[in-house]
Protein backbone atom coordinates (compact mmCIF):
# COMPACT_ATOMS: atom_id res chain seq x y z
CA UNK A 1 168.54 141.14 193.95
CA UNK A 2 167.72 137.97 191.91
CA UNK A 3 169.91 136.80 189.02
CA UNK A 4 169.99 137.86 185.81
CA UNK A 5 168.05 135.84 183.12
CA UNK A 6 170.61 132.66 181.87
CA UNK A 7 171.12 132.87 178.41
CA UNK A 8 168.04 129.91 177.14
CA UNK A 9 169.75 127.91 174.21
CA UNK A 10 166.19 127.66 173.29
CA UNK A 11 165.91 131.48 172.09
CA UNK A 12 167.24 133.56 169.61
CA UNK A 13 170.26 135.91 170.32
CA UNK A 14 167.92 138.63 169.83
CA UNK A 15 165.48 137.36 172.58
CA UNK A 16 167.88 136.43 174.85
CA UNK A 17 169.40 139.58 174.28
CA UNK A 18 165.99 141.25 174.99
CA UNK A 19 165.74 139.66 178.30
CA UNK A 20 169.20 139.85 179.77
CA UNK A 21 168.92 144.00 178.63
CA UNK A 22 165.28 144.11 180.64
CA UNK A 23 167.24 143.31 183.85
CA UNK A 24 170.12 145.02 183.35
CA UNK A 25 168.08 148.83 182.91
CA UNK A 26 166.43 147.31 185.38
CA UNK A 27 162.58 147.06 186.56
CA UNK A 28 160.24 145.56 188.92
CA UNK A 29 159.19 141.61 189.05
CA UNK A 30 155.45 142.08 190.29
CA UNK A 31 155.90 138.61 192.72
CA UNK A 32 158.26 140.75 194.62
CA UNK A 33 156.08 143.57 195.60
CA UNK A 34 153.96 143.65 199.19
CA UNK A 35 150.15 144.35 198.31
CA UNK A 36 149.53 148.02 198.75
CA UNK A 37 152.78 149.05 197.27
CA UNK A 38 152.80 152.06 194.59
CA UNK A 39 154.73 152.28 191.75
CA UNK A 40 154.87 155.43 189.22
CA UNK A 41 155.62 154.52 185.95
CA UNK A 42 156.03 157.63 183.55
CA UNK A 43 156.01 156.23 180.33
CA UNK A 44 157.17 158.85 177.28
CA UNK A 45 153.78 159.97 177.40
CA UNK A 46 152.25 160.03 180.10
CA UNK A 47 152.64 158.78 184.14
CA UNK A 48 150.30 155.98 185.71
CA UNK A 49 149.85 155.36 189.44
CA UNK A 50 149.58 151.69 190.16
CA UNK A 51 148.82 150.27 193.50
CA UNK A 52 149.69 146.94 193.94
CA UNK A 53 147.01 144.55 194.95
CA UNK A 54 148.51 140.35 194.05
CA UNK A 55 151.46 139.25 191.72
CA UNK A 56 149.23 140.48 189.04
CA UNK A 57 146.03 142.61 190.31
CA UNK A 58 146.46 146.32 191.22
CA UNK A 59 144.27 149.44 190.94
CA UNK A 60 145.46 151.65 188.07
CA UNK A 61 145.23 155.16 186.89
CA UNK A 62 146.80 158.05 184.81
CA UNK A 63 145.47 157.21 181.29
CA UNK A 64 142.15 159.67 180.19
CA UNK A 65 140.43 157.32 178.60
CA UNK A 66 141.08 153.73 180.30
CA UNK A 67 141.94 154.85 183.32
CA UNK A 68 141.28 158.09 184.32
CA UNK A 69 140.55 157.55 187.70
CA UNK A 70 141.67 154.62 190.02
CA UNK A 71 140.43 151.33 188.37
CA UNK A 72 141.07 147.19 189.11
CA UNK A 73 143.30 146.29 186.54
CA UNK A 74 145.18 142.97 185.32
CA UNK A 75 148.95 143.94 184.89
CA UNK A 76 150.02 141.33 182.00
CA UNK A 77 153.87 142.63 182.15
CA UNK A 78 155.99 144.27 179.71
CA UNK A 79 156.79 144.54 176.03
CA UNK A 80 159.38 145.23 173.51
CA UNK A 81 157.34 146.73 171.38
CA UNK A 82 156.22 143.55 169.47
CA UNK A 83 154.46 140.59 170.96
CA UNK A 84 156.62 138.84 173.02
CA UNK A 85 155.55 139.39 176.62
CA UNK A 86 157.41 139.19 179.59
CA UNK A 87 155.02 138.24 182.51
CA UNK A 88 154.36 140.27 185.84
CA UNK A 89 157.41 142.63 184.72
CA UNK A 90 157.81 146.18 184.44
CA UNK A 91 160.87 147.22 182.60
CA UNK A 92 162.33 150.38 181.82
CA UNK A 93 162.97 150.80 177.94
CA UNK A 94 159.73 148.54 178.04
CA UNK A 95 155.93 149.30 177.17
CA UNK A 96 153.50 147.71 180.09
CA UNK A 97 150.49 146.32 179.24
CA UNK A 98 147.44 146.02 181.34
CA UNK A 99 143.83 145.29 180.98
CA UNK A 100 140.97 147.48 182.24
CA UNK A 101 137.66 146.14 183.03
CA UNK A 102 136.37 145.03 179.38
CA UNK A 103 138.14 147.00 177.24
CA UNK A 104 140.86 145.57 175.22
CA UNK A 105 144.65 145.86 176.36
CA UNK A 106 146.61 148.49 176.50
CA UNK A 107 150.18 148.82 175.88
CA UNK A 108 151.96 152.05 176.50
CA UNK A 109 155.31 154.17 175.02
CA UNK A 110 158.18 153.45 176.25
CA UNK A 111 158.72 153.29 180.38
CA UNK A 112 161.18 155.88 181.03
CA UNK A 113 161.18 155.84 184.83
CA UNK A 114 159.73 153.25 187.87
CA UNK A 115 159.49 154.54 191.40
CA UNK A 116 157.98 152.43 194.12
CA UNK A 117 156.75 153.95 197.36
């Protein structure tokens, strides 16, 4: 299990905040996963099947309109809700965001639940 994020004297308290809470409800750091692994994210609305491919390349599906069906996708990471990003991570209490082919980016609801296979 790595570390938890150091406090960064650099960042506000509510940042730093941010980042030490991401690790704590825990979440997946994409680096660590083997190519081929599968994670199931159910986000508040819906759940999305993502199969691992590089750090930050997988094959996506489980939205109707994105990703209906098993598609390449660039996993960016997770957000709070705003635009701060934090890179090849997917958090619970987070919203991922990935990009599909050409379309634009998508960021989900909320991640309730990770589970790697």
């Amino acid at each position: 299990m790595p570390p938890l994020f150091p406090p960064n004297p650099h960042l506000s308290d509510d940042v730093n905040r941010n980042l030490i809470q991401s690790e704590i409800e825990g979440g997946v750091h994409l680096h660590h996963l083997a190519p081929g692994t599968v994670l199931e994210i159910e986000t508040q609305n819906r759940v999305y099947t993502i199969v691992s491919q590089s750090w930050n390349e997988a094959w996506i599906s489980g939205h109707p309109v994105f990703c209906p069906e098993p598609a390449p996708a660039r996993i960016h990471g997770s957000t709070w809700g705003g635009s701060m990003l934090k890179e090849h991570f997917i958090g619970r209490g987070m919203h991922l965001e990935f990009h599909v082919n050409e379309m634009p980016p998508v960021t989900t609801s909320r991640i309730v639940e990770i589970r790697a296979f």
